[in-house]
N, C-alpha and C. Protein backbone atom coordinates (compact mmCIF):
# COMPACT_ATOMS: atom_id res chain seq x y z
N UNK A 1 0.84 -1.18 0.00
CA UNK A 1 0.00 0.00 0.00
C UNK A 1 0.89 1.24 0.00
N UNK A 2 0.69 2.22 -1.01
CA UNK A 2 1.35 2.99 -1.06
C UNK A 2 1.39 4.21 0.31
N UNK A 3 1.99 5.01 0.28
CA UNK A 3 2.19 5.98 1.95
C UNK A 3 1.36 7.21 1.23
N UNK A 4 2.01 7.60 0.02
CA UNK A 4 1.79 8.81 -0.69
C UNK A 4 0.59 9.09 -1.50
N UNK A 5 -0.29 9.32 -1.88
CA UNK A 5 -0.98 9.44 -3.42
C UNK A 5 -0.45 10.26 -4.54
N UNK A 6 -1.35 10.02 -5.84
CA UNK A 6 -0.32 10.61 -6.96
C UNK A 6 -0.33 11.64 -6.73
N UNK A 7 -1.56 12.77 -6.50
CA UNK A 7 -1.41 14.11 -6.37
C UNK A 7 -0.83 14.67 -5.30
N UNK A 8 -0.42 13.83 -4.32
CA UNK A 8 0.36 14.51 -3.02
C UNK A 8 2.13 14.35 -3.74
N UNK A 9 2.62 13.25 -4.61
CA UNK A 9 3.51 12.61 -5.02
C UNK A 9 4.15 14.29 -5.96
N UNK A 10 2.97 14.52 -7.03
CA UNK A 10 3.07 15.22 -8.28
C UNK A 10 3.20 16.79 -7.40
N UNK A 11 2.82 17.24 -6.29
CA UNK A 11 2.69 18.33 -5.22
C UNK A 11 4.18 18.72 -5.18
N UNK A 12 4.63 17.07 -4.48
CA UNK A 12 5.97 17.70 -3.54
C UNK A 12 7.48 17.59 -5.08
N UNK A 13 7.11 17.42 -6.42
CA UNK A 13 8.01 17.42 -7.54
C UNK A 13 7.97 18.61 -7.82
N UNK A 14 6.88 18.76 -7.70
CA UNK A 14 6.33 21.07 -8.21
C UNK A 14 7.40 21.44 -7.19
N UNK A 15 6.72 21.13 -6.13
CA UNK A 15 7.93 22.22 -5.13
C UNK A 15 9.01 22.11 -5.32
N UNK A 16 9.72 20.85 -5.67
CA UNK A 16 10.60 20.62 -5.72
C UNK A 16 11.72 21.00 -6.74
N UNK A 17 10.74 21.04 -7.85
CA UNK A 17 11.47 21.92 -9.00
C UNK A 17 11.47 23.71 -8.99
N UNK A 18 10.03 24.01 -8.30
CA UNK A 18 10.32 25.57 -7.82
C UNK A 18 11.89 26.09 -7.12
N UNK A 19 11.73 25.04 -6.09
CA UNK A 19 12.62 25.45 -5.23
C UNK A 19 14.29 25.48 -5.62
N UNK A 20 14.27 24.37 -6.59
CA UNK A 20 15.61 23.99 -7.60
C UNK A 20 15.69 25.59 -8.54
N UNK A 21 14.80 25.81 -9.48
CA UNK A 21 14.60 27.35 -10.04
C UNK A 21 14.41 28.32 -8.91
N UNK A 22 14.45 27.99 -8.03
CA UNK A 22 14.97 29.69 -6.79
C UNK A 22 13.15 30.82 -6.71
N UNK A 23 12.48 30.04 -7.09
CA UNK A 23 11.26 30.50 -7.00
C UNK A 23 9.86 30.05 -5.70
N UNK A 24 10.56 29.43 -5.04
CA UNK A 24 9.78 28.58 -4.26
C UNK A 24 9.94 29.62 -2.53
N UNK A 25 8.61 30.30 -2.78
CA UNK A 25 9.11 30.87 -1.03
C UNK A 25 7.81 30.58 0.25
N UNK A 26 8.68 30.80 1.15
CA UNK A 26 8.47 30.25 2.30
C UNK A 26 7.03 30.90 2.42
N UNK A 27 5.62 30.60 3.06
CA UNK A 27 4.11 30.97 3.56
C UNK A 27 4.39 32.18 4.41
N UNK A 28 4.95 31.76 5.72
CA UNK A 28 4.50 32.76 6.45
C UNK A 28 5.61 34.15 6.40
N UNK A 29 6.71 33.79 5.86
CA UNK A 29 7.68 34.99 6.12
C UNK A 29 8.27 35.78 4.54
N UNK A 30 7.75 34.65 3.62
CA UNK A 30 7.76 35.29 2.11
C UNK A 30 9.37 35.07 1.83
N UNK A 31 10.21 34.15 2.18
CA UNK A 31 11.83 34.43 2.33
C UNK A 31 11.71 32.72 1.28
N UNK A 32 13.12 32.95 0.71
CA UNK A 32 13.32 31.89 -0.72
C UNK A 32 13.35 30.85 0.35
N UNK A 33 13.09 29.37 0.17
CA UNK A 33 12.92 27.84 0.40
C UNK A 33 14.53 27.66 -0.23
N UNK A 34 15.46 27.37 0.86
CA UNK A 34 16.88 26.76 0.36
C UNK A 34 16.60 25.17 0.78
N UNK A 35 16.01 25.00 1.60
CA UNK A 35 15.87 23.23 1.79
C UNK A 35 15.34 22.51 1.43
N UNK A 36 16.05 20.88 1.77
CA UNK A 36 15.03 20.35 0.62
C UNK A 36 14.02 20.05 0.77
N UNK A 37 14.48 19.46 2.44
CA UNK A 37 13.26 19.39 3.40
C UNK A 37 12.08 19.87 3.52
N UNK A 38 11.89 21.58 3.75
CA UNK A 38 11.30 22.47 4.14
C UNK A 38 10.44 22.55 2.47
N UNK A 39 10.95 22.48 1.46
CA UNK A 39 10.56 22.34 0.34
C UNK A 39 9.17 20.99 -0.03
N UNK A 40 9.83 19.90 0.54
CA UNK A 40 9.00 18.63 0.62
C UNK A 40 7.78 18.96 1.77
N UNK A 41 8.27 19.96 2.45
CA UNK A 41 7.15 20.09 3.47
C UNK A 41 5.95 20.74 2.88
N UNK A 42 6.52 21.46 1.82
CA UNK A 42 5.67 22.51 1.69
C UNK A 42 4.88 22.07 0.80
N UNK A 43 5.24 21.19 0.18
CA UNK A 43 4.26 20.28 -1.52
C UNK A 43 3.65 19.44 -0.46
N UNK A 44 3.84 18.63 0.54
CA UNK A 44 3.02 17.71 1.06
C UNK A 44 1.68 18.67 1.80
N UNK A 45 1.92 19.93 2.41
CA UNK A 45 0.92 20.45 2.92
C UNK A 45 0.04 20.68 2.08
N UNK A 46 0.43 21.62 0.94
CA UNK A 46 -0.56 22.06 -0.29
C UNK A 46 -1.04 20.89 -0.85
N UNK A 47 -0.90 19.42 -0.78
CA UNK A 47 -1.48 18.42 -1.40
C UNK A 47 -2.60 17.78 0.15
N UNK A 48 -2.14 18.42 1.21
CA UNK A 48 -3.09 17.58 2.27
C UNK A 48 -4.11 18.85 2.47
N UNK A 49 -3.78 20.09 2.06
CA UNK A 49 -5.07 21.06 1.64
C UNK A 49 -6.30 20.71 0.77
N UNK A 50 -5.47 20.30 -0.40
CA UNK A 50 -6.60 19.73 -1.80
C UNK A 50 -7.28 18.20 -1.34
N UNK A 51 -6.42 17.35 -0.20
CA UNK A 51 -7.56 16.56 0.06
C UNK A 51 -6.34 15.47 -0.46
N UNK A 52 -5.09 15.34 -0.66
CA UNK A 52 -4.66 14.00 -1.63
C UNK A 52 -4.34 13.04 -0.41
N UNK A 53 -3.88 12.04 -0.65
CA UNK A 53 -3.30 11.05 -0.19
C UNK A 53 -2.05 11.27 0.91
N UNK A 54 -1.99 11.58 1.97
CA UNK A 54 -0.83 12.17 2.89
C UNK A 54 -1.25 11.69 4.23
N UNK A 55 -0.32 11.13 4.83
CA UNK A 55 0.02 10.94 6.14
C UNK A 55 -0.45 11.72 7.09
N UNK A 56 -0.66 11.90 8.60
CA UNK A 56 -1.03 13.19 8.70
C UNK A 56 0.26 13.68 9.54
N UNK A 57 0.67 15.12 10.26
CA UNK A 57 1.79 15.65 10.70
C UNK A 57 2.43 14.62 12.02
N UNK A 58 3.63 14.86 11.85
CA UNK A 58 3.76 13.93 13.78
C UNK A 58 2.99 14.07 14.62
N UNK A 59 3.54 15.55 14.65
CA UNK A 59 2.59 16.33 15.97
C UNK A 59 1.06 16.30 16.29
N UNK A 60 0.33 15.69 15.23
CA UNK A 60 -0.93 15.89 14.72
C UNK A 60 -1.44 14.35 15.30
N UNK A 61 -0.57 13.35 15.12
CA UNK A 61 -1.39 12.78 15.15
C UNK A 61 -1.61 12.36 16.84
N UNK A 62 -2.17 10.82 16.69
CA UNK A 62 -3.32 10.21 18.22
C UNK A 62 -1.52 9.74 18.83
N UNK A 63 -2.02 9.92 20.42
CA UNK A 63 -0.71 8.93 20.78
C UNK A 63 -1.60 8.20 21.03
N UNK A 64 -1.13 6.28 21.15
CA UNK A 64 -1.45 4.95 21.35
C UNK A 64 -1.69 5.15 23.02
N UNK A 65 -2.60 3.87 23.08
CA UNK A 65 -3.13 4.20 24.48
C UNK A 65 -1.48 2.97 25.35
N UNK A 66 -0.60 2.74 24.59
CA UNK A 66 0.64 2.31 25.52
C UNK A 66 1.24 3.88 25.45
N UNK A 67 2.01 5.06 24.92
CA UNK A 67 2.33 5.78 25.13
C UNK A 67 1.60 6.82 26.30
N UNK A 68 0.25 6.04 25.90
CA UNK A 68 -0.22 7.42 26.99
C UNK A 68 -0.56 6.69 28.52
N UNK A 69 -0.50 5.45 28.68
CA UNK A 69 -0.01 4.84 29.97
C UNK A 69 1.39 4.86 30.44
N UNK A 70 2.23 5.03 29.30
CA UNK A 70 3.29 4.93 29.98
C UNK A 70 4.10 6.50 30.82
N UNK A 71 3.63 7.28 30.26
CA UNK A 71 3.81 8.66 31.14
C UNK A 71 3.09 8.91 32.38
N UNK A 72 1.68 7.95 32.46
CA UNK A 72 1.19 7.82 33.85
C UNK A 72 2.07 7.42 35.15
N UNK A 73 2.88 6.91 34.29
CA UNK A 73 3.59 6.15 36.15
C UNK A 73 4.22 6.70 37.27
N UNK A 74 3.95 6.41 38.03
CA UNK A 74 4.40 7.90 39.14
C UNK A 74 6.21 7.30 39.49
N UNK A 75 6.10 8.38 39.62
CA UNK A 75 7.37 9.08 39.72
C UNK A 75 8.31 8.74 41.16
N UNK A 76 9.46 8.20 41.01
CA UNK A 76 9.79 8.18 42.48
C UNK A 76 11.24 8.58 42.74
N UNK A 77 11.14 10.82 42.06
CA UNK A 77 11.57 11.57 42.55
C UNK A 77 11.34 11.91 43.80
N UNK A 78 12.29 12.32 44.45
CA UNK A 78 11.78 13.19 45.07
C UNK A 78 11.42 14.59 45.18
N UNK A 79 10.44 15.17 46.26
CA UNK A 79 9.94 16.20 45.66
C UNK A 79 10.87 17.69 45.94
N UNK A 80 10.72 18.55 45.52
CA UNK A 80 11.83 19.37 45.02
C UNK A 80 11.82 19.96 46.19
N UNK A 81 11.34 20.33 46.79
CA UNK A 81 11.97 20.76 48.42
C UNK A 81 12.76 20.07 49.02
N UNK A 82 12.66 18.99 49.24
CA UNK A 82 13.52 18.20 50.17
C UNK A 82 14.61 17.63 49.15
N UNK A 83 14.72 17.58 47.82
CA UNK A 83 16.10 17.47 46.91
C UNK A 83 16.55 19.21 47.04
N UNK A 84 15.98 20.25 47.36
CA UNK A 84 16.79 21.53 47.33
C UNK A 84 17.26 21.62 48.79
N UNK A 85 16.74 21.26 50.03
CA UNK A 85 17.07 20.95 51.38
C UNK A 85 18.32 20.20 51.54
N UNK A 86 18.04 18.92 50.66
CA UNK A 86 19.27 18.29 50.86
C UNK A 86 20.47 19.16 50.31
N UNK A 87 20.17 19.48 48.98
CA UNK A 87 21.51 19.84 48.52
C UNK A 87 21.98 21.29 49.23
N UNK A 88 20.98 21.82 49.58
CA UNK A 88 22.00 23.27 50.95
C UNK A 88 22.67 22.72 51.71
N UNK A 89 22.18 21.69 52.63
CA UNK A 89 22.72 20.86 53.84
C UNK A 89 24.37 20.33 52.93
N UNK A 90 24.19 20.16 52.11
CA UNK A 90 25.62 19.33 51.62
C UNK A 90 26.35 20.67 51.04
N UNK A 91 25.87 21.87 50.26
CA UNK A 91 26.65 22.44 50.49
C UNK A 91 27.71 23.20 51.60
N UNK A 92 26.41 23.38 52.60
CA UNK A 92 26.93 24.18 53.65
C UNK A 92 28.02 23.08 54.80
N UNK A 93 28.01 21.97 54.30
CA UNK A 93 28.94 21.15 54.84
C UNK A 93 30.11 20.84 53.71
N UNK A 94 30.60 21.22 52.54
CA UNK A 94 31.50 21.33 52.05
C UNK A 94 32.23 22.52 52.58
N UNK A 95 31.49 23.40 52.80
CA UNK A 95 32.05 24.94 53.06
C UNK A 95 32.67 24.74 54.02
N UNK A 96 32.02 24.06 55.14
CA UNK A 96 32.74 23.96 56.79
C UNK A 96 34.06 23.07 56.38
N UNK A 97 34.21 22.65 56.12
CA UNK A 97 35.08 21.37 55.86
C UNK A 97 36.45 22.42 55.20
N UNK A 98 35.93 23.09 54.19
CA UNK A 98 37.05 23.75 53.72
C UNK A 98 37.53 25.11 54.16
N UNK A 99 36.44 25.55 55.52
CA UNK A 99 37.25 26.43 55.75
C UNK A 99 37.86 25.93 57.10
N UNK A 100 37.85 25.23 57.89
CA UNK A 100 38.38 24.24 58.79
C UNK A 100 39.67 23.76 58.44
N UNK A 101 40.02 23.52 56.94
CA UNK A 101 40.98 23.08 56.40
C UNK A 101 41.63 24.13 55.91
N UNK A 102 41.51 25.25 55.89
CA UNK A 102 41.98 26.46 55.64
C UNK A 102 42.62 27.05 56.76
N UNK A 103 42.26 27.17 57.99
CA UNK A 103 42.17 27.32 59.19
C UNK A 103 43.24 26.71 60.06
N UNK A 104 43.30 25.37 59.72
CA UNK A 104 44.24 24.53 60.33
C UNK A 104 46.07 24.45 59.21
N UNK A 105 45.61 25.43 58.37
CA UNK A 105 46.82 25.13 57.50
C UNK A 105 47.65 26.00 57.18
């Protein structure tokens, strides 16, 4: 099964040759398309506008109900007071230590 359809396929060659002829510019800021990437991005959008055959964005799509259990699991940080408690207590006992050793030397 193909990923692409023809008119999403025939989309991102347009851009692709725009962008090769130095004519291909960017939507929101009007500035020339040097990538090739950003180029392919831009034929796949204008073909998932008209409705063709396209994947939909990463960001766009569903997370799986294992990704979204797996961020449920609690956590066994500890909580940030008592990791910022601890770490004063250990600084302020490096300090003693070195000025004790400063002191004696």
């Amino acid at each position: 099964m193909a990923k692409y359809g023809e008119k999403a396929q025939s989309k991102v060659e347009k851009a692709m040759h725009e962008r090769k002829a130095g004519s291909l510019r960017s939507g929101s800021s009007g500035k020339k398309v040097k990538s090739r990437k950003q180029a392919i991005a831009i034929g796949l959008s204008e073909a998932r506008r008209e409705g063709a055959k396209v994947p939909g964005k990463k960001s766009a799509r569903k997370t799986t109900k294992k990704t979204a259990t797996r961020g449920a699991k609690k956590s066994t940080k500890r909580p940030a007071k008592k990791r910022a408690a601890k770490r004063s207590t250990k600084a302020g006992a490096r300090k003693s230590t070195k000025r004790a050793a400063k002191k004696t030397s």
